[in-house]
PDB file of N, CA and C in Angstrom:
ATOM      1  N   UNK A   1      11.902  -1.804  11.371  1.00  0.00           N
ATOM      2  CA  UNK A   1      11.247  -1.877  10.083  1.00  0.00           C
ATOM      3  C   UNK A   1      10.677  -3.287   9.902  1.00  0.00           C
ATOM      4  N   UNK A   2       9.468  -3.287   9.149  1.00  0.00           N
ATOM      5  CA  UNK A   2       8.902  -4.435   8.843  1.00  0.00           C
ATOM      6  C   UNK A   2       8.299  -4.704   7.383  1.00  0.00           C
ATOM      7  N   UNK A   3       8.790  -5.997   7.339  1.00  0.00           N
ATOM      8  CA  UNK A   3       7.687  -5.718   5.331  1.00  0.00           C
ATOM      9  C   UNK A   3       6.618  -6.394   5.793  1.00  0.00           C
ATOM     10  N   UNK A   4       5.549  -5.896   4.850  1.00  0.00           N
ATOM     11  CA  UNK A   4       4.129  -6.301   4.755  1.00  0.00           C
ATOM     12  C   UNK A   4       3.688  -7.095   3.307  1.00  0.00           C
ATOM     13  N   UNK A   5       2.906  -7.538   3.377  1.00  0.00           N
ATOM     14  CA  UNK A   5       2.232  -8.005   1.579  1.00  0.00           C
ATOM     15  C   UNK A   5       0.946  -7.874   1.867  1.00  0.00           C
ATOM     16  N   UNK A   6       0.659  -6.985   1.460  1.00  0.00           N
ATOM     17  CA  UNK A   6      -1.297  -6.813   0.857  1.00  0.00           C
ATOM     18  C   UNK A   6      -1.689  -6.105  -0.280  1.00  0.00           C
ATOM     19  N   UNK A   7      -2.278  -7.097  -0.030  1.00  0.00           N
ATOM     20  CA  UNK A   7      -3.359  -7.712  -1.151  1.00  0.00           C
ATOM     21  C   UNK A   7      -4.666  -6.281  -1.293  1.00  0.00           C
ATOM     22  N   UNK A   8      -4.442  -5.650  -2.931  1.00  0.00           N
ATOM     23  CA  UNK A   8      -5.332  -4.501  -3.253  1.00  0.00           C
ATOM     24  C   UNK A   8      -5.951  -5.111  -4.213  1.00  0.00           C
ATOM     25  N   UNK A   9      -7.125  -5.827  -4.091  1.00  0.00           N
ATOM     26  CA  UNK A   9      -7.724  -6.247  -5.581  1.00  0.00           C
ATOM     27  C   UNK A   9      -8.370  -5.092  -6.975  1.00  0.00           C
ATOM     28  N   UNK A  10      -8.438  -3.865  -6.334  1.00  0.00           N
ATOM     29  CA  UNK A  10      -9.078  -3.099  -7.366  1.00  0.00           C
ATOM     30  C   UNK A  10      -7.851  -2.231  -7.548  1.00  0.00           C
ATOM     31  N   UNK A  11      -6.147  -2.685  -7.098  1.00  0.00           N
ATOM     32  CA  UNK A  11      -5.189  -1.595  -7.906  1.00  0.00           C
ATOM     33  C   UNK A  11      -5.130  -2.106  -9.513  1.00  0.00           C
ATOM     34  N   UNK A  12      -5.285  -1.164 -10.251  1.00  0.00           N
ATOM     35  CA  UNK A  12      -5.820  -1.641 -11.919  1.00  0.00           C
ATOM     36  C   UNK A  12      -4.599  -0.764 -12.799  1.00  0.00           C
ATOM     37  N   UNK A  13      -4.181   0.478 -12.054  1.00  0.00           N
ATOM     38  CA  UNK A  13      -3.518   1.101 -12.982  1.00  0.00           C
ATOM     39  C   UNK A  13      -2.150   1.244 -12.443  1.00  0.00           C
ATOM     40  N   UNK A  14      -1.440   2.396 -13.080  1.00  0.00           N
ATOM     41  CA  UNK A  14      -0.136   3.007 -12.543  1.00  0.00           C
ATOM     42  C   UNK A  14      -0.799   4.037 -11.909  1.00  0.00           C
ATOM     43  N   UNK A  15      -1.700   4.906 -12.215  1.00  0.00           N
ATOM     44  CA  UNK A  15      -2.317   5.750 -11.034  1.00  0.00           C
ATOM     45  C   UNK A  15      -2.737   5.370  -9.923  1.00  0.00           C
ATOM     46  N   UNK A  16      -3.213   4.315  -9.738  1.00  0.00           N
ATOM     47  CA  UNK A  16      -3.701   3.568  -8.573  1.00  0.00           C
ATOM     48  C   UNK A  16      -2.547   3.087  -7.823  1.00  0.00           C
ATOM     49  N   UNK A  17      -1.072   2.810  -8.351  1.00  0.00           N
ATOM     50  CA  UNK A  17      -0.273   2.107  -7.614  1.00  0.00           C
ATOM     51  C   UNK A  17       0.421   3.087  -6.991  1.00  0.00           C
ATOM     52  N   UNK A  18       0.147   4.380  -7.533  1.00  0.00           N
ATOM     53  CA  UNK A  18       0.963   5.978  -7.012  1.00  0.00           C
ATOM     54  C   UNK A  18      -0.023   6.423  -6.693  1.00  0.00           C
ATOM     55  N   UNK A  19      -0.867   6.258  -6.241  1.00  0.00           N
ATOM     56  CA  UNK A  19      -2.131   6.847  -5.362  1.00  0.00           C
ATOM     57  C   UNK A  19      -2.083   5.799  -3.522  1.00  0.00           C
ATOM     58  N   UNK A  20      -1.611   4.921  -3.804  1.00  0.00           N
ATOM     59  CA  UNK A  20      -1.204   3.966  -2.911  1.00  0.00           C
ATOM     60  C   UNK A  20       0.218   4.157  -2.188  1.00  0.00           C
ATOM     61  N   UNK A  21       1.333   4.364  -3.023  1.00  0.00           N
ATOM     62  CA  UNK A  21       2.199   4.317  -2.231  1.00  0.00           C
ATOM     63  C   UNK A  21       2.065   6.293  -1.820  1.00  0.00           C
ATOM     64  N   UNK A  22       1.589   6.955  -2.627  1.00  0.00           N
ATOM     65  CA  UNK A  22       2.167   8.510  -1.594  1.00  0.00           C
ATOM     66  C   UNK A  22       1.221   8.443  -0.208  1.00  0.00           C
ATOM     67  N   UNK A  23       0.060   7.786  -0.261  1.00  0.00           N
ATOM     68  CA  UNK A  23      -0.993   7.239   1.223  1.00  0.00           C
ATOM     69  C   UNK A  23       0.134   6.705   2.343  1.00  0.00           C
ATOM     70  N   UNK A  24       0.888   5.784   1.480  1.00  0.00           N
ATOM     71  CA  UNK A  24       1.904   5.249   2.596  1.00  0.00           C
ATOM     72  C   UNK A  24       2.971   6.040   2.809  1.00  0.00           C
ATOM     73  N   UNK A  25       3.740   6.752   2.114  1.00  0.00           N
ATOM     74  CA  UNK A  25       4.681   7.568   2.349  1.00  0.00           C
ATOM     75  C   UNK A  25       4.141   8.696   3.380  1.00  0.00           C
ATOM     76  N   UNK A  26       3.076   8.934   3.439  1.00  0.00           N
ATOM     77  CA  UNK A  26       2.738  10.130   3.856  1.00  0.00           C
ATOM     78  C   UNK A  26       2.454   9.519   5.862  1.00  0.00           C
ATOM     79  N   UNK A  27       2.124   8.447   5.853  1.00  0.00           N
ATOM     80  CA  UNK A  27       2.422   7.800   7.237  1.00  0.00           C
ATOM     81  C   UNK A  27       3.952   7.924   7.602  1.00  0.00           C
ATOM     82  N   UNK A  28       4.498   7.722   6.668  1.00  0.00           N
ATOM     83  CA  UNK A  28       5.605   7.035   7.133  1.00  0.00           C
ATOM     84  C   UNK A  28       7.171   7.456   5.453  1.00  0.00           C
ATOM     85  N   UNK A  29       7.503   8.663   5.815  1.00  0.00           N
ATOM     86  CA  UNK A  29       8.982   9.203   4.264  1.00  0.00           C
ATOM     87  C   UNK A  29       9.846   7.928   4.263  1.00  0.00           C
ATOM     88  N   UNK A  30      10.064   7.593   5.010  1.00  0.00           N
ATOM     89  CA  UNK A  30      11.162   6.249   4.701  1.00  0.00           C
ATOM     90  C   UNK A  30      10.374   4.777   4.750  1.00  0.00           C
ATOM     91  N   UNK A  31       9.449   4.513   4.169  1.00  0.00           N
ATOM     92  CA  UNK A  31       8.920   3.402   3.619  1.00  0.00           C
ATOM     93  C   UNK A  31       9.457   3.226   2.092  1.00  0.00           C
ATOM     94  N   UNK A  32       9.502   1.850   2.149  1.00  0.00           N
ATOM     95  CA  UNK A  32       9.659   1.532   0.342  1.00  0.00           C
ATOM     96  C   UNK A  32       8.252   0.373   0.275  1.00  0.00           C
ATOM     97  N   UNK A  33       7.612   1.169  -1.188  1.00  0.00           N
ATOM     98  CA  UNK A  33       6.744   0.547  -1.146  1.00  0.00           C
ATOM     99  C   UNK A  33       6.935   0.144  -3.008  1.00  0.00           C
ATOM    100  N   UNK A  34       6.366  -1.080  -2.798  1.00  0.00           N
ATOM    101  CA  UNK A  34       6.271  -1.795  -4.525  1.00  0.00           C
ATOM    102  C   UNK A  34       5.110  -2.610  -4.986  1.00  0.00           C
ATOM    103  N   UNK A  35       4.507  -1.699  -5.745  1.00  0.00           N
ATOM    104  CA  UNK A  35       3.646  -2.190  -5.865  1.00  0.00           C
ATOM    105  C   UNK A  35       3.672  -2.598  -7.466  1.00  0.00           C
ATOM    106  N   UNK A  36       2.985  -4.413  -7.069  1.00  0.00           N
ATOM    107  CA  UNK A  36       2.899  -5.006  -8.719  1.00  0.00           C
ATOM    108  C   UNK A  36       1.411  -5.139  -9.275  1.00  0.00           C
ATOM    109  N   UNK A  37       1.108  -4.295 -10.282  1.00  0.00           N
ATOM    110  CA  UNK A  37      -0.094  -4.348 -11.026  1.00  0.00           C
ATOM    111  C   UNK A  37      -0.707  -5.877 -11.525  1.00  0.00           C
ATOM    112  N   UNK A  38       0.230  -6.394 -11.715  1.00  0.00           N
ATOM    113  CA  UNK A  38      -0.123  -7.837 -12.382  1.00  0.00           C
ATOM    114  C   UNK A  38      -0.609  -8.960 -11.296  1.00  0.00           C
ATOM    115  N   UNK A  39      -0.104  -8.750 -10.525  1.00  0.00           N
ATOM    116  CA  UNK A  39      -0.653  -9.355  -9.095  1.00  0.00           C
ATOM    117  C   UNK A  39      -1.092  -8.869  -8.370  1.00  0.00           C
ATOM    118  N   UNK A  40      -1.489  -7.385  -8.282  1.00  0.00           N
ATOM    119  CA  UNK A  40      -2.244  -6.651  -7.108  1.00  0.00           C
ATOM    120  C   UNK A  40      -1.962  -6.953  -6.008  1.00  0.00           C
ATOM    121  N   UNK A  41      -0.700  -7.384  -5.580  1.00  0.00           N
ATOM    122  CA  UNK A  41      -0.257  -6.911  -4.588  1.00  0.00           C
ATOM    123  C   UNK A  41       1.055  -6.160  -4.232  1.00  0.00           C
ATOM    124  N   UNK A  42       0.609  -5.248  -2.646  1.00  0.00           N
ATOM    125  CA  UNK A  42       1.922  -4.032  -2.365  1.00  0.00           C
ATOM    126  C   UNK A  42       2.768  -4.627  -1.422  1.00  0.00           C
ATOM    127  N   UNK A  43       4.143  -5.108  -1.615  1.00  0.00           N
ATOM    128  CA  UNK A  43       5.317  -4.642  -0.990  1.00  0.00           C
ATOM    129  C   UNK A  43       5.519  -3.648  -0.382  1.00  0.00           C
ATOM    130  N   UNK A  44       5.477  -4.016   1.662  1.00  0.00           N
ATOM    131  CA  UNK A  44       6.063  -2.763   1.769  1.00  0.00           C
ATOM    132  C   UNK A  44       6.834  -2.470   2.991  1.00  0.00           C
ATOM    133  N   UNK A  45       7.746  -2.020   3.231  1.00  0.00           N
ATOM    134  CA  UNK A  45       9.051  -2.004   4.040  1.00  0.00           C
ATOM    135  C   UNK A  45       8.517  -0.425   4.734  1.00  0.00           C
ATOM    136  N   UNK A  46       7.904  -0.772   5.870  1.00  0.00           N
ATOM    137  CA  UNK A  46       7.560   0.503   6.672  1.00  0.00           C
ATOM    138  C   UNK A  46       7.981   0.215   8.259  1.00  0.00           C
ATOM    139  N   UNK A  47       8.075   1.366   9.053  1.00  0.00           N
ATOM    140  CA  UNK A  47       7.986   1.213  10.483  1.00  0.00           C
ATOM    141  C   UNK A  47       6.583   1.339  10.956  1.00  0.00           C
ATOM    142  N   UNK A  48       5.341   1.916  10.194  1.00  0.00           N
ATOM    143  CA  UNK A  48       4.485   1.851  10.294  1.00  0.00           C
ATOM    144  C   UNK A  48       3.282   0.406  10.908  1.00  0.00           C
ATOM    145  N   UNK A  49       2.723   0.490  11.583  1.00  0.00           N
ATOM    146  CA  UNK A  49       1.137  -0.847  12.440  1.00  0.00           C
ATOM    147  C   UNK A  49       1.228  -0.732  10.556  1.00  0.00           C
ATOM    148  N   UNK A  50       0.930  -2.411  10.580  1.00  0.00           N
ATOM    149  CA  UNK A  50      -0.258  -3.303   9.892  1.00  0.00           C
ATOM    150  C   UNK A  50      -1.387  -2.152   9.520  1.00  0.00           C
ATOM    151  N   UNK A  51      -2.163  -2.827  10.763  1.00  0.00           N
ATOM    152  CA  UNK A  51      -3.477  -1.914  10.701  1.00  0.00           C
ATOM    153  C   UNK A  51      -3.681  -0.595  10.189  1.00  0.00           C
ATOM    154  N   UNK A  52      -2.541   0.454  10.659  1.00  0.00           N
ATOM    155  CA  UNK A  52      -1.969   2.102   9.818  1.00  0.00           C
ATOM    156  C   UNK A  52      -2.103   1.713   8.466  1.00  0.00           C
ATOM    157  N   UNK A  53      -1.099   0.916   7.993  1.00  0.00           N
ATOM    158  CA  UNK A  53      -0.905   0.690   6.647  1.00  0.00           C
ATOM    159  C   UNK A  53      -1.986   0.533   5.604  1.00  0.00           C
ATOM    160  N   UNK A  54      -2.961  -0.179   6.363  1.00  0.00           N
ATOM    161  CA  UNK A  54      -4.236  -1.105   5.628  1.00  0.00           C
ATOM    162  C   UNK A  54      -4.922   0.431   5.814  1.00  0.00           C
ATOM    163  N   UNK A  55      -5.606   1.070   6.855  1.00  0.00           N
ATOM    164  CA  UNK A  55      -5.889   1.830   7.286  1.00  0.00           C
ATOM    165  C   UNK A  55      -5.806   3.202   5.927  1.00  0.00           C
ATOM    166  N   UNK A  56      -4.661   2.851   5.957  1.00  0.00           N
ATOM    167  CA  UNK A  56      -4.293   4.752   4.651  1.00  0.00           C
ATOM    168  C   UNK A  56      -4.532   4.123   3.466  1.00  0.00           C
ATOM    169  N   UNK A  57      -4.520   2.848   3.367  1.00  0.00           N
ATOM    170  CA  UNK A  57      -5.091   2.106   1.920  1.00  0.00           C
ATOM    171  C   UNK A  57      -6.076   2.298   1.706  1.00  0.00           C
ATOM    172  N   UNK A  58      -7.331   2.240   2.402  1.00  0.00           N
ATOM    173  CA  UNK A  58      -8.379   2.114   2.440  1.00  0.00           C
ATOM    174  C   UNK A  58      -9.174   3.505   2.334  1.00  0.00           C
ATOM    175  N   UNK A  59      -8.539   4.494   3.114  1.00  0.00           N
ATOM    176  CA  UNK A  59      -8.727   6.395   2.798  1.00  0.00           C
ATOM    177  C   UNK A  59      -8.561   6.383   1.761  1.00  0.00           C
ATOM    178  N   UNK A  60      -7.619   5.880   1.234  1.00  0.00           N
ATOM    179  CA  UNK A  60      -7.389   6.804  -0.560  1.00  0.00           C
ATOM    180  C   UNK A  60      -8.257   5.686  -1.429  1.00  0.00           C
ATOM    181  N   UNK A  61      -9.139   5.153  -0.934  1.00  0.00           N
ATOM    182  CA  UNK A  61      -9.944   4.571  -1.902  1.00  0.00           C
ATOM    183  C   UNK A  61     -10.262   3.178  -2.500  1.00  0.00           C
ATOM    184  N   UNK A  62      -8.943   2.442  -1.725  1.00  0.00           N
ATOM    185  CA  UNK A  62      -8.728   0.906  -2.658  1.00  0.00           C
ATOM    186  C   UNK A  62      -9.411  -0.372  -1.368  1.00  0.00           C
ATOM    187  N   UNK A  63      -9.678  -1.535  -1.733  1.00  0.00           N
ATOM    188  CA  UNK A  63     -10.082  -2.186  -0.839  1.00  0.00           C
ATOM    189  C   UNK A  63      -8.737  -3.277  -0.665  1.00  0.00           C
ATOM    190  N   UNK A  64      -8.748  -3.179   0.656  1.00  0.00           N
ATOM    191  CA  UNK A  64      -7.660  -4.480   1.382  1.00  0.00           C
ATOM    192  C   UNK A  64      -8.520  -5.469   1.789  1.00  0.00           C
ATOM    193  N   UNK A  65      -7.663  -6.571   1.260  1.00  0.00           N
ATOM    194  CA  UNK A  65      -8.399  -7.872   0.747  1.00  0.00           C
ATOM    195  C   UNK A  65      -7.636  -8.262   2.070  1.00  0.00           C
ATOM    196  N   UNK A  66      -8.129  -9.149   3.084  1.00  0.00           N
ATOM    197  CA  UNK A  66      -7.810  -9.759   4.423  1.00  0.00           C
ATOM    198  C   UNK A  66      -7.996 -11.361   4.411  1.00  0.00           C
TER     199      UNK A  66
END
């Protein structure tokens, strides 16, 4: 397992932060993911690539800030 921190500049809501983590769950059921609205950025404890991660962020719509 590995944690990650990235950076979603357009997560704005609570829909957006649960539109984000079921993208990641769905790579990967035993991820914990946390995501903080106030800082737009996701916490996240996956076995899942970097790149996967950013990757399913980016399908469901949000931009990863690099």
């Amino acid at each position: 397992m590995m944690t990650l921190q990235i950076n979603v500049p357009d997560m704005a809501c609570g829909a957006c932060a649960s539109s984000i983590t079921k993208a990641i769950t769905a790579l990967d059921a035993t991820a914990t993911v946390d995501p903080d609205l106030k800082t737009k950025w996701v916490s996240i404890t996956t076995q899942a690539e970097a790149e996967v991660v950013k990757a399913a962020i980016a399908t469901a719509g949000y931009t990863v800030a690099e």
